[in-house]
Protein backbone atom coordinates (compact mmCIF):
# COMPACT_ATOMS: atom_id res chain seq x y z
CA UNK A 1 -9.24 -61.28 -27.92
CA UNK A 2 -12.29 -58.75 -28.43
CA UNK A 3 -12.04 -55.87 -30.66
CA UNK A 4 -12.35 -53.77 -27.97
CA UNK A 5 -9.81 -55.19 -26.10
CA UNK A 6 -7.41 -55.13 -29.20
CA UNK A 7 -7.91 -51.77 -29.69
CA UNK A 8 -7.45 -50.57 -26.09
CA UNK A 9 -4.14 -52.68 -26.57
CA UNK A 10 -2.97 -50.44 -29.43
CA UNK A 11 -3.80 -47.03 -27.72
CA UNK A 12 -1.96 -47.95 -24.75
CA UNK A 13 1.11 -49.13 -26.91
CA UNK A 14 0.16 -45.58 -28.67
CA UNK A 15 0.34 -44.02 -25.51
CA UNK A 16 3.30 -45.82 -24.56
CA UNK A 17 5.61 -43.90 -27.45
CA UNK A 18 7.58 -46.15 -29.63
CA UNK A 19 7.42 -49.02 -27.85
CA UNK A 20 4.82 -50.55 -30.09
CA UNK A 21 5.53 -49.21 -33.22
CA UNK A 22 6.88 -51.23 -36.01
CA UNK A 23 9.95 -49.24 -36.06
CA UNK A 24 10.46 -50.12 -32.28
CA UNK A 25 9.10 -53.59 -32.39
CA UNK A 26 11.40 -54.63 -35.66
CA UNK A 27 14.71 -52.44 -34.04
CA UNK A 28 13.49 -54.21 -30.67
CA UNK A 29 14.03 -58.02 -32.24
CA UNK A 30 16.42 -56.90 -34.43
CA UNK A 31 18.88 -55.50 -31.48
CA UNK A 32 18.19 -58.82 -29.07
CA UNK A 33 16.76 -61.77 -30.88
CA UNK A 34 17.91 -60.49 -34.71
CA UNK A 35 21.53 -59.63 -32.87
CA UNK A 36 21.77 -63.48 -31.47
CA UNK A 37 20.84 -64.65 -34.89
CA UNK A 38 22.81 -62.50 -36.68
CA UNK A 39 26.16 -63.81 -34.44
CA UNK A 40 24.90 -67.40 -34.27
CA UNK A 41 24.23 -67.93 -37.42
CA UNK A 42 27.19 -66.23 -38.60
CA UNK A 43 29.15 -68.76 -36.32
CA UNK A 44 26.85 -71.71 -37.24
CA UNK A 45 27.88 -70.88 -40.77
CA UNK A 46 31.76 -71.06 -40.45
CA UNK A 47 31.54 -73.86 -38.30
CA UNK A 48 29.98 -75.73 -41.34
CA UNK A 49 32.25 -74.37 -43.80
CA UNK A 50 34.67 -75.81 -41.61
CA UNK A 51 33.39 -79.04 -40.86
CA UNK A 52 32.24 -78.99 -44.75
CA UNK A 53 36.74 -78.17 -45.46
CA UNK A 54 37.97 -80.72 -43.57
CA UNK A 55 35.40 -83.64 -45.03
CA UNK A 56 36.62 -82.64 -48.20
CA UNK A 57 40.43 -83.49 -46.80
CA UNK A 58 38.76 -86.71 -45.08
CA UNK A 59 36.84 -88.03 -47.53
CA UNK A 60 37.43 -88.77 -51.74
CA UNK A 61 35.66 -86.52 -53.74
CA UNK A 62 33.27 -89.88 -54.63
CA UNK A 63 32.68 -89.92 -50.62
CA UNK A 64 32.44 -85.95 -50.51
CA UNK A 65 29.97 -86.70 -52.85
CA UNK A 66 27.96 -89.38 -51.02
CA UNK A 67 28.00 -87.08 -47.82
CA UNK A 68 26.14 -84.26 -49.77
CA UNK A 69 23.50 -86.88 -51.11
CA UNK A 70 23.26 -88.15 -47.85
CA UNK A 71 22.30 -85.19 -45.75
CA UNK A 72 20.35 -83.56 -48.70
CA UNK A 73 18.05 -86.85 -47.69
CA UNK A 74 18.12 -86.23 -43.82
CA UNK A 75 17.10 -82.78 -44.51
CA UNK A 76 14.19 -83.69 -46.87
CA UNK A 77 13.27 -87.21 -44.35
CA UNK A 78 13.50 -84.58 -41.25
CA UNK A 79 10.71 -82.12 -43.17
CA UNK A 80 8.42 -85.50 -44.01
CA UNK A 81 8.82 -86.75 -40.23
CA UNK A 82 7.58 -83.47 -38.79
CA UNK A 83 4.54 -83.82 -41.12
CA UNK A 84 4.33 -80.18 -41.40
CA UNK A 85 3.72 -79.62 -37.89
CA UNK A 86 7.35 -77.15 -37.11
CA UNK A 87 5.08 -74.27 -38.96
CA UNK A 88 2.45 -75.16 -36.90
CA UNK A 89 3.77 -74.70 -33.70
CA UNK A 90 5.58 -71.89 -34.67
CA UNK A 91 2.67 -70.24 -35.28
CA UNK A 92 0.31 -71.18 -32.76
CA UNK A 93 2.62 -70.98 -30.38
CA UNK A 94 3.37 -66.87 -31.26
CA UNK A 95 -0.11 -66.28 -31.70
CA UNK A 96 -0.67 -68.03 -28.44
CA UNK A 97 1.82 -65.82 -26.43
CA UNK A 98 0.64 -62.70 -28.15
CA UNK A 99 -2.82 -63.54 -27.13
CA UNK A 100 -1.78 -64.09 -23.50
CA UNK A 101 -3.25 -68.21 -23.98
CA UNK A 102 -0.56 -70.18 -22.08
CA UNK A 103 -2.96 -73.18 -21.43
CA UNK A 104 -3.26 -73.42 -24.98
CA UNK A 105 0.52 -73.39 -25.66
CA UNK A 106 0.79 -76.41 -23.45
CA UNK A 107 -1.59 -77.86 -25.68
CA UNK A 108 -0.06 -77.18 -29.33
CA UNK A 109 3.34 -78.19 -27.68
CA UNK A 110 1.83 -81.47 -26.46
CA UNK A 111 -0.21 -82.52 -29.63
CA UNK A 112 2.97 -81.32 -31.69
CA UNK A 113 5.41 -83.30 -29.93
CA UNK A 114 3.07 -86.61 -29.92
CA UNK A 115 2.59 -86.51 -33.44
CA UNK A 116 6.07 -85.81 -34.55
CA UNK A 117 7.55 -88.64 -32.62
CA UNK A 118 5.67 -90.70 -34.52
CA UNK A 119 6.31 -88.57 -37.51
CA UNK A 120 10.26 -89.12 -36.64
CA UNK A 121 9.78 -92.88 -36.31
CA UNK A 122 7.72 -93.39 -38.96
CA UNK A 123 10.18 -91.24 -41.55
CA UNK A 124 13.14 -93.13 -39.85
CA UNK A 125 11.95 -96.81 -40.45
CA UNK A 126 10.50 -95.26 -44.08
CA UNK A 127 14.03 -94.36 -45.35
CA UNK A 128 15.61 -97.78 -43.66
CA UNK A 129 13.16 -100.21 -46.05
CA UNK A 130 13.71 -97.96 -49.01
CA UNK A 131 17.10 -96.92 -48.55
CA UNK A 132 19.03 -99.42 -50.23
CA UNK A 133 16.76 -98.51 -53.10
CA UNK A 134 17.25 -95.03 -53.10
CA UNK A 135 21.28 -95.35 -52.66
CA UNK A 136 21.73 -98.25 -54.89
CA UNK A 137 19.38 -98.14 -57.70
CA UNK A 138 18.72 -93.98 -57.90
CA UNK A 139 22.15 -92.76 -57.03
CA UNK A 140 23.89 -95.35 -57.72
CA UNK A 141 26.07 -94.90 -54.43
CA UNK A 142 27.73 -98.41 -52.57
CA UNK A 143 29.03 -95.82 -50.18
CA UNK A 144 25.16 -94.40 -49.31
CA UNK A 145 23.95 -97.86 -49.21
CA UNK A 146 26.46 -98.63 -46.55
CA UNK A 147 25.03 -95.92 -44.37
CA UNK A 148 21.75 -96.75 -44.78
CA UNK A 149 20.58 -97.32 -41.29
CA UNK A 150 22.94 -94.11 -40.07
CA UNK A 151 20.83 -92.23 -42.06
CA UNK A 152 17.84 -93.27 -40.83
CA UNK A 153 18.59 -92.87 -37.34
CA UNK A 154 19.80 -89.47 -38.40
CA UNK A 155 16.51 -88.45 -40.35
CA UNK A 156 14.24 -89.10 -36.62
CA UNK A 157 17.06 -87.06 -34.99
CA UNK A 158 16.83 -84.58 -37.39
CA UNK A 159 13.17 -84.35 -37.17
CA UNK A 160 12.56 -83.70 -33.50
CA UNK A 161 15.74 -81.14 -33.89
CA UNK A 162 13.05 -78.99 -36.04
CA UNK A 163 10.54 -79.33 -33.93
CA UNK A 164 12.43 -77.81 -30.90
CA UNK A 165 14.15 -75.21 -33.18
CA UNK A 166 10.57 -74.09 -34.66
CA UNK A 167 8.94 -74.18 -30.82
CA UNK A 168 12.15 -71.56 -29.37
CA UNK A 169 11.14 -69.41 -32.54
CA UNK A 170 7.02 -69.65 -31.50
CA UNK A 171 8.48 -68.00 -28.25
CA UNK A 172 10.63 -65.43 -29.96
CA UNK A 173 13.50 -67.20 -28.17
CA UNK A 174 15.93 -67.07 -31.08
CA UNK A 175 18.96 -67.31 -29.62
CA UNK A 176 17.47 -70.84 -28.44
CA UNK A 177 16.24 -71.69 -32.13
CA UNK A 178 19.72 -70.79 -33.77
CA UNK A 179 21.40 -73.10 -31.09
CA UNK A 180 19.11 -76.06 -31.78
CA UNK A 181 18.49 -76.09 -35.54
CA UNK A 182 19.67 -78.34 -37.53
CA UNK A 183 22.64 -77.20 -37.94
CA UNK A 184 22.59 -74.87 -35.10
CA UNK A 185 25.29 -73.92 -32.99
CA UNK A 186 25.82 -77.16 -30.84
CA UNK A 187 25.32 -79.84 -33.80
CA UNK A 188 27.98 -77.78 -35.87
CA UNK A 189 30.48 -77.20 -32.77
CA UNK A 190 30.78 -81.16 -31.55
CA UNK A 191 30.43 -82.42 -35.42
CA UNK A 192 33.77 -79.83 -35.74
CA UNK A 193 35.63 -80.74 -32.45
CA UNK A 194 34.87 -84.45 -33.67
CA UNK A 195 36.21 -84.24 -37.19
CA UNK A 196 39.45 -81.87 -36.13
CA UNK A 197 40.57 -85.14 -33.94
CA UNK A 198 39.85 -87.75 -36.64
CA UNK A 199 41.89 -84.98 -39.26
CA UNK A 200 44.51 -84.95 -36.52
CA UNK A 201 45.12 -88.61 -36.36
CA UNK A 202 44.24 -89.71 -40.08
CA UNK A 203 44.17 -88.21 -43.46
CA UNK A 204 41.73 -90.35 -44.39
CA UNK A 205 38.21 -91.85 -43.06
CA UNK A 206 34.91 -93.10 -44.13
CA UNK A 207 31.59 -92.01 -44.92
CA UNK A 208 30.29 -93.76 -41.69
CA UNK A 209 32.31 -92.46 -39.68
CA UNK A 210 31.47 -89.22 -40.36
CA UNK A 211 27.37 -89.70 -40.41
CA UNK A 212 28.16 -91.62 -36.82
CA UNK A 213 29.78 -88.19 -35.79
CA UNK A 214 26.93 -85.93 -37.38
CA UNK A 215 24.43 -88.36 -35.41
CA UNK A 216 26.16 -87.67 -31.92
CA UNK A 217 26.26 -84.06 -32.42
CA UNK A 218 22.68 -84.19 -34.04
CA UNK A 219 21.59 -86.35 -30.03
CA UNK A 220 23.27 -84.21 -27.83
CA UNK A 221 21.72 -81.00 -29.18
CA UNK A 222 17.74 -82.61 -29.07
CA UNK A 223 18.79 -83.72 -25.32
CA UNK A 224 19.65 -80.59 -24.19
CA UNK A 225 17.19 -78.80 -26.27
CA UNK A 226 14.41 -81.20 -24.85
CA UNK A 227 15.37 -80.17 -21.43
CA UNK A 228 15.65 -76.69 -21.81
CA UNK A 229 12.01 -75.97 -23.94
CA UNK A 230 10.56 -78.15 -20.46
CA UNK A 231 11.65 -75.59 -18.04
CA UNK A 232 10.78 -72.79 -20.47
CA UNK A 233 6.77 -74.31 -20.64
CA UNK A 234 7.13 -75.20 -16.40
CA UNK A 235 7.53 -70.81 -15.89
CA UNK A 236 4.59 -69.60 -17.93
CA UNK A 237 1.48 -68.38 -16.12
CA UNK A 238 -1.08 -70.81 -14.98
CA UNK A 239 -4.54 -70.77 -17.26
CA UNK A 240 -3.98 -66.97 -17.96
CA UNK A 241 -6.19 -65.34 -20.65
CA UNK A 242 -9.22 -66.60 -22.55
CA UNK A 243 -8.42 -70.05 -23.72
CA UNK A 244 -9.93 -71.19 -27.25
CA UNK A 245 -9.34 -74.92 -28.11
CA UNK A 246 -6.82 -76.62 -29.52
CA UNK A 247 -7.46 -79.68 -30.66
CA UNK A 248 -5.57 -82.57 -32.84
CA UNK A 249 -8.21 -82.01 -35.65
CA UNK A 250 -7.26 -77.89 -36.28
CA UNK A 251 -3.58 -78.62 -35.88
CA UNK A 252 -3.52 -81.57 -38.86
CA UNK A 253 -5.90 -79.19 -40.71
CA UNK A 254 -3.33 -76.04 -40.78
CA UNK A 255 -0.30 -78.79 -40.76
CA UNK A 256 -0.72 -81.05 -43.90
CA UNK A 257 -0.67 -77.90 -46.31
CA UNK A 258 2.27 -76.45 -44.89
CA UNK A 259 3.49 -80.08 -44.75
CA UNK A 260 3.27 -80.24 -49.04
CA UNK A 261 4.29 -77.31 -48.90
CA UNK A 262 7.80 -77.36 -46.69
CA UNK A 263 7.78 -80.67 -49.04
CA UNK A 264 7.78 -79.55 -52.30
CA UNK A 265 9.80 -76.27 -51.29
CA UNK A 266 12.69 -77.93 -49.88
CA UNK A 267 12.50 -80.73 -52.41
CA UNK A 268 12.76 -78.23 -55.36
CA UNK A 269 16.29 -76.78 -53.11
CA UNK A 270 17.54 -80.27 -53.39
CA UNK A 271 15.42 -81.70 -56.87
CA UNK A 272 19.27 -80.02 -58.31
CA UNK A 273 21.63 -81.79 -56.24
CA UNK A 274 19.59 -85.13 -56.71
CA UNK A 275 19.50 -84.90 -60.34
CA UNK A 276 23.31 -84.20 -60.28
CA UNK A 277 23.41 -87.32 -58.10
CA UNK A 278 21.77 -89.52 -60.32
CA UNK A 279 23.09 -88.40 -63.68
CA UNK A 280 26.43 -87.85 -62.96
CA UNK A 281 29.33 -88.86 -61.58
CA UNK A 282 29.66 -88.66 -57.78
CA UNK A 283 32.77 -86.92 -58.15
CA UNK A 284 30.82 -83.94 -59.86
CA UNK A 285 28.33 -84.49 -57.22
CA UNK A 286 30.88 -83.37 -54.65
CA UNK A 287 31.76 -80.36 -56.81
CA UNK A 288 28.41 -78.73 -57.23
CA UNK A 289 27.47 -79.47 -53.58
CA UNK A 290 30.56 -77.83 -52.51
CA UNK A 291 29.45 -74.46 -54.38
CA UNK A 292 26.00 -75.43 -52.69
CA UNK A 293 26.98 -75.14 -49.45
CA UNK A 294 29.22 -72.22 -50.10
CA UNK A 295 25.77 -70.23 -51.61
CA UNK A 296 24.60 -70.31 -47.82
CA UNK A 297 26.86 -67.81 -47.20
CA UNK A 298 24.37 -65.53 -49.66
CA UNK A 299 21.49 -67.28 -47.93
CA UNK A 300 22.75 -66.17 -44.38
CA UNK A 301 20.80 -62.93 -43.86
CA UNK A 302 17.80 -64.42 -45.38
CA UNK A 303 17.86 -66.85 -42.86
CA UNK A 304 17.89 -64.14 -39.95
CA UNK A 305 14.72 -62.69 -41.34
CA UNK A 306 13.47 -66.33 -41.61
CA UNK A 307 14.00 -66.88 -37.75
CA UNK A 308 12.88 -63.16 -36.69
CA UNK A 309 9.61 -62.43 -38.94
CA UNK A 310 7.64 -64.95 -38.49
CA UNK A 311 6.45 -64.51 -35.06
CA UNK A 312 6.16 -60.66 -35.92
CA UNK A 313 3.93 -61.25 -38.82
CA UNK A 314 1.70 -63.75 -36.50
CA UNK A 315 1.44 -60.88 -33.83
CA UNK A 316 0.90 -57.72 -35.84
CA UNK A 317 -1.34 -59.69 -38.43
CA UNK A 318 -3.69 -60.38 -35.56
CA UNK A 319 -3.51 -57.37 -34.28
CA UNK A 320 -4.81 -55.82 -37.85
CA UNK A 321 -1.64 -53.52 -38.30
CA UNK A 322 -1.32 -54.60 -41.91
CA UNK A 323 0.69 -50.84 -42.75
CA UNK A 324 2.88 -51.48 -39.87
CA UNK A 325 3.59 -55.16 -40.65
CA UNK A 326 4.60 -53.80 -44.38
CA UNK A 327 6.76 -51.41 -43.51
CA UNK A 328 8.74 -54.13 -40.92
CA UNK A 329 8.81 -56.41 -43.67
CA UNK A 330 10.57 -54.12 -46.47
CA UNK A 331 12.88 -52.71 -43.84
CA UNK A 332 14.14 -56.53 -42.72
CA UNK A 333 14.11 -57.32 -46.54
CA UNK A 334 16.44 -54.48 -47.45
CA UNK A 335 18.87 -54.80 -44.46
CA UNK A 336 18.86 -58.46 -45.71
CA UNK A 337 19.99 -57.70 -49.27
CA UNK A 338 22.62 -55.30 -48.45
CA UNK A 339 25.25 -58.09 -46.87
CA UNK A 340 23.84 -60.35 -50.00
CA UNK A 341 24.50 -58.02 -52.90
CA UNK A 342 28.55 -57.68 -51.26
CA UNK A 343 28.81 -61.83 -50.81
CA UNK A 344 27.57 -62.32 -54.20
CA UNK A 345 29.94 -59.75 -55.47
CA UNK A 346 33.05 -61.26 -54.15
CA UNK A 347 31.98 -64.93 -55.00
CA UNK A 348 31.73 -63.45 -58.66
CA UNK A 349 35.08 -61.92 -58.37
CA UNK A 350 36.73 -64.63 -56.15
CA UNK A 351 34.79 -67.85 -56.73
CA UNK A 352 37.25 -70.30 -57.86
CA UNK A 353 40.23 -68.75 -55.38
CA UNK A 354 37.45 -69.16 -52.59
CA UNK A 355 36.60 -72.74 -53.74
CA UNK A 356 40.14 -73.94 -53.65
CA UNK A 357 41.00 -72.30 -50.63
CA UNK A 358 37.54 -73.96 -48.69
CA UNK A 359 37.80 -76.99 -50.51
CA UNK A 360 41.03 -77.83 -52.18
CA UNK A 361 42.23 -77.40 -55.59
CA UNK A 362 39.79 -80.27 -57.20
CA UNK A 363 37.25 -77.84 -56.16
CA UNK A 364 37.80 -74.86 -58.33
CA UNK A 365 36.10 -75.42 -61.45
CA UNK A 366 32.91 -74.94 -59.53
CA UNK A 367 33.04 -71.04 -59.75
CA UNK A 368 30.29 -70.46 -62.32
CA UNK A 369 28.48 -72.81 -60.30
CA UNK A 370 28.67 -70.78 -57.27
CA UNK A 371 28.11 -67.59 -59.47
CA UNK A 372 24.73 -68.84 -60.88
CA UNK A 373 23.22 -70.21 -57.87
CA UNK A 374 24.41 -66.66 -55.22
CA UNK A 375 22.17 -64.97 -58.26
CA UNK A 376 19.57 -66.90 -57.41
CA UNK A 377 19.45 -66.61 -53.79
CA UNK A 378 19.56 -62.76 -54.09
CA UNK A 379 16.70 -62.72 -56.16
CA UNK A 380 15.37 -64.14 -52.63
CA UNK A 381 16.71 -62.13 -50.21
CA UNK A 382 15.62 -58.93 -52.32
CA UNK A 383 11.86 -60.17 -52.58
CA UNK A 384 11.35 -60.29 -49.05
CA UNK A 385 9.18 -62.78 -46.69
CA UNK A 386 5.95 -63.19 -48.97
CA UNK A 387 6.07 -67.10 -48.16
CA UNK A 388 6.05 -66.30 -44.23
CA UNK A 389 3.07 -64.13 -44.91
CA UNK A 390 1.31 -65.85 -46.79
CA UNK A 391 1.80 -69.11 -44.24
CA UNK A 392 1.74 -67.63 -41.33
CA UNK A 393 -1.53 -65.73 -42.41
CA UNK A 394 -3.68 -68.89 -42.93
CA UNK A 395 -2.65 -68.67 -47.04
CA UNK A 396 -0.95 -71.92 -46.50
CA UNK A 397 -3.50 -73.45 -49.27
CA UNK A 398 -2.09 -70.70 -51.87
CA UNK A 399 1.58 -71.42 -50.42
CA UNK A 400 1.35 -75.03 -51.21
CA UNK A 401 0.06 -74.61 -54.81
CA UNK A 402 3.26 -71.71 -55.49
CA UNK A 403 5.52 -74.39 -54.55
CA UNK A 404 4.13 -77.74 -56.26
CA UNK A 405 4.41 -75.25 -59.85
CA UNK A 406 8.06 -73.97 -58.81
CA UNK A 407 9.20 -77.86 -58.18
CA UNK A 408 7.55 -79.21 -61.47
CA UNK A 409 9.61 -76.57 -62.82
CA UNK A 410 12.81 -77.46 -61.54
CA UNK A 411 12.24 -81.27 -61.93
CA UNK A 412 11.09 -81.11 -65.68
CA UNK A 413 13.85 -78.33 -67.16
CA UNK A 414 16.25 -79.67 -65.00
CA UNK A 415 15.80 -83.31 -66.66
CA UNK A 416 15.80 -81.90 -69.65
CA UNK A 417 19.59 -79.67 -69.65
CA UNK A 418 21.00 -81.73 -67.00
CA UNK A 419 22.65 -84.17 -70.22
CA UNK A 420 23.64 -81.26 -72.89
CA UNK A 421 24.24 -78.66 -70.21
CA UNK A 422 25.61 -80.69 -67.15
CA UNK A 423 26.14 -79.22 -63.45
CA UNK A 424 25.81 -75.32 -65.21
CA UNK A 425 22.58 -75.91 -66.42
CA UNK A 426 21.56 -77.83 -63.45
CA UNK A 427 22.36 -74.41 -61.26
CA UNK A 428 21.00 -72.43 -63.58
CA UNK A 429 17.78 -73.96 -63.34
CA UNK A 430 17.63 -74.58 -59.36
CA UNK A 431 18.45 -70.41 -59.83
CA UNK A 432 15.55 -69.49 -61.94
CA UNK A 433 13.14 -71.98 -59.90
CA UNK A 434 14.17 -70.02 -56.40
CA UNK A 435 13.76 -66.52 -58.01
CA UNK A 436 10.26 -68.14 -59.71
CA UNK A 437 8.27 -69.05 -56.35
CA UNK A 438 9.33 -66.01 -54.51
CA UNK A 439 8.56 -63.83 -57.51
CA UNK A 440 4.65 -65.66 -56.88
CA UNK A 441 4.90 -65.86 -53.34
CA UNK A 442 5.56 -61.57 -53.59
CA UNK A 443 2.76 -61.18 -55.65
CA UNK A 444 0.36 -63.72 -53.39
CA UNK A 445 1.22 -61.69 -50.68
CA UNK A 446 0.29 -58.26 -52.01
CA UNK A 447 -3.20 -60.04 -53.60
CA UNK A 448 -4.54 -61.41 -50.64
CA UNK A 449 -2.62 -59.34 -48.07
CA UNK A 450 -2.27 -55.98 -49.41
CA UNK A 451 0.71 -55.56 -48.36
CA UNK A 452 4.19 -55.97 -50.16
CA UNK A 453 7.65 -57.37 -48.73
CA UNK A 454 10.27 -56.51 -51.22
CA UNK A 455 13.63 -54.52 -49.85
CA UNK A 456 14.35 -50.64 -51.31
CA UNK A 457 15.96 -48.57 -49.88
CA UNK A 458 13.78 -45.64 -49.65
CA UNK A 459 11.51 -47.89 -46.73
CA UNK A 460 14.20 -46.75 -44.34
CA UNK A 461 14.42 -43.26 -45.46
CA UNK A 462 10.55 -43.28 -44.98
CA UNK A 463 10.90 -44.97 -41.52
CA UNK A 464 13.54 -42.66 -40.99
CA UNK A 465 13.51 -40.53 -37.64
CA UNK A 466 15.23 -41.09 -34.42
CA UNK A 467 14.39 -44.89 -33.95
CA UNK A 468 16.03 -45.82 -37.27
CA UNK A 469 19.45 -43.31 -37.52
CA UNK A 470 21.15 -45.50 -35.51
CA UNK A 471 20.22 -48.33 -37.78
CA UNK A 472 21.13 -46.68 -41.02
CA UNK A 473 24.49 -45.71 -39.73
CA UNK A 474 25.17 -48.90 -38.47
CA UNK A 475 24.53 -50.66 -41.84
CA UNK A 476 26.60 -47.58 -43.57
CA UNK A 477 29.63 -48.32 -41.09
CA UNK A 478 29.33 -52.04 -41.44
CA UNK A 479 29.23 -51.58 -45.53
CA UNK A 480 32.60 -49.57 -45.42
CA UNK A 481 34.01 -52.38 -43.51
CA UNK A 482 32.79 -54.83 -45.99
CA UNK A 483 33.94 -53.26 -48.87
CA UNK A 484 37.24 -52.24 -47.48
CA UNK A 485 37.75 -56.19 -46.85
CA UNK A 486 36.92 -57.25 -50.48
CA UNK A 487 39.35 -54.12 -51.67
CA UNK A 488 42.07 -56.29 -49.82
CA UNK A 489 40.59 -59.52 -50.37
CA UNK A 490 41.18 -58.75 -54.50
CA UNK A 491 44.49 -56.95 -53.83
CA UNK A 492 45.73 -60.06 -52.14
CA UNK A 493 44.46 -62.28 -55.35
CA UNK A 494 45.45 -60.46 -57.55
């Protein structure tokens, strides 16, 4: 796009009122695509807790244990199979659209989808030669040895699940990307369904049974989410716009950084759990990944910015509106951290009464657990999306390096007080590392940016006006709500 072109583009959206101002472009995704993620997710996350509350009925707390090792590896195998190509197509894909270049979307989506089935088979077959390894001889699990080739079927399942989940997103279809992530709507619904009958029947199965289960639910969603991103490609406009290439060399060049980088950050979420796994018991495993998955619940409005700011920083970057993109990002960052700061307060007040009523009784001790780690994830929430900007900006090199020091953090202090300090220390570590890289990644961003992404509440009284009252009373009404619930939540308790 020419500069004069771009510019014309902003005086007509000028002319056009609030249509394309950041106020009107952030309420825009944030009352359609931000509303879909805000109710899928929301269901995506009970449905785990659910599936997560019955597994721990199904399954001994040795097994419970195994399970959590298990798909902490399918998570980190899915990120190595898509060698770093999900952030790829998610943003050439947005910056595609935006630009009006649908003949080289088909392109990204081709060369993306080529490489990562390879990617998937190749991270597949990786874990099945290794896994008895990593099971036996790391973990020291019979029960994850056992499942060795579920898992890697599950890991190239996994893998093409991301790609389709990050492709939705490129289109700012994110009702689409919350359905098919990983666990999206449809994975989490049949992998429920599925485990409610076996609970019905049995009081008891085993661990692979349950990672057959998560592997039909994981089939049926790629299927279906294969099908429906074909049709989507099949209705866009026929060699519209001026086309730039797209070739397999500038994809792998923007892809292996982000691919460290997705890497390292997602191994430095899990570097806790694996430690735990490999120094402790696998009954204590099952404990602190039971407070894990509970800390999602914290995690839940940071993944609705996750799914609605990344195409929005990819258009309005472009498009040079660096104020504009600013004041979007503090505004999502600070209507992100108001449901966080009320989740973390009630799993402080109610953590082991919440754990025992999820989990069972075994699982209370894990409240501190919880406590530490919900810190940690608000520290997240609060900074904002200075990782997104700084990837989805072309600062993917300065990304990968904040991550690789984060990790080396984690895996070095968390060595060190997993022994004297056990899971507590092991939390508080995997806390500080989380608050650590987005404390860089917030300071990267306003370096080489200019621009800063942190939540406050005075961005919305500056945004203020018209476009945003509705907005501030809705998060005032839905804050009374909240608080009235925890009011009766601790009368109840106590």
């Amino acid at each position: 796009m020419q500069e004069g072109d771009r510019k014309t583009g902003v005086e007509t959206g000028a002319a056009q009122g609030a249509v394309r101002s950041p106020e009107a472009i952030l309420k825009r995704r944030l009352a359609s695509g931000g509303a879909w993620v805000l109710g899928g997710r929301l269901v995506a996350a009970l449905l785990v807790l659910a599936a997560n509350a019955l597994l721990a009925r199904l399954l001994s707390p040795g097994e419970f244990g195994a399970y959590f090792l298990a798909y902490s590896l399918v998570t980190v195998g899915a990120l190595i199979g898509t060698l770093g190509l999900d952030l790829s197509v998610l943003r050439f894909v947005a910056e595609s659209v935006a630009l009006e270049q649908y003949d080289r979307t088909r392109r990204v989506l081709r060369v993306v989808f080529g490489l990562g089935v390879l990617g998937a088979l190749g991270a597949g077959i990786a874990y099945l030669l290794l896994g008895h390894l990593v099971g036996g001889s790391l973990f020291h699990s019979p029960a994850l040895v056992m499942v060795t080739g579920s898992v890697a079927v599950w890991i190239a399942i996994m893998t093409l699940q991301t790609l389709f989940a990050a492709s939705f997103r490129g289109f700012s279809n994110l009702f689409l990307a919350t359905v098919f992530s990983g666990l999206g709507l449809i994975t989490s619904a049949i992998l429920v369904v599925c485990l409610g009958l076996v609970w019905s029947f049995r009081d008891h199965t085993s661990l692979g049974t349950v990672v057959g289960i998560a592997i039909v639910s994981s089939f049926a969603s790629v299927l279906l989410g294969g099908w429906l991103l074909r049709n989507k490609v099949r209705t866009l406009p026929a060699g519209k716009g001026a086309e730039s290439s797209m070739g397999l060399r500038k994809i792998l060049s923007v892809s292996w950084p982000m691919w460290v980088t997705n890497i390292t950050l997602f191994v430095g979420t899990q570097t806790d759990i694996w430690i735990v796994g490999a120094f402790r018991p696998q009954e204590e495993v099952a404990i602190y990944g039971a407070a894990v998955k509970l800390v999602l619940m914290v995690a839940i409005p940071l993944q609705i910015v996750s799914a609605v700011v990344p195409p929005l920083i990819t258009e309005m970057y472009v498009q040079g509106r660096r104020r504009e993109l600013e004041r979007a990002l503090r505004a999502t960052a600070t209507l992100a951290g108001i449901p966080a700061c009320l989740v973390l307060a009630v799993f402080m007040a109610l953590g082991g009464p919440i754990l025992g009523a999820v989990y069972g009784d075994y699982y209370r001790e894990g409240w501190l657990i919880l406590t530490v780690l919900s810190a940690g994830q608000l520290v997240n929430v609060g900074l904002g999306s200075g990782g997104f900007v700084l990837m989805m900006t072309g600062r993917h090199m300065l990304m990968m390096y904040i991550t690789v020091v984060s990790g080396f953090f984690t895996v070095v202090v968390g060595l060190a007080v997993v022994g004297p300090y056990g899971l507590t220390g092991v939390a508080a570590v995997a806390a500080a590392s989380v608050a650590l890289q987005q404390l860089l990644a917030w300071l990267a961003a306003k370096s080489t940016i200019g621009i800063w992404t942190h939540a406050g509440l005075g961005i919305l009284r500056e945004l203020g006006g018209t476009g945003w009252r509705d907005v501030s009373s809705l998060v005032k009404s839905g804050s009374r709500l909240v608080g009235e619930f925890c009011r009766r939540t601790l009368r109840k308790f106590r």
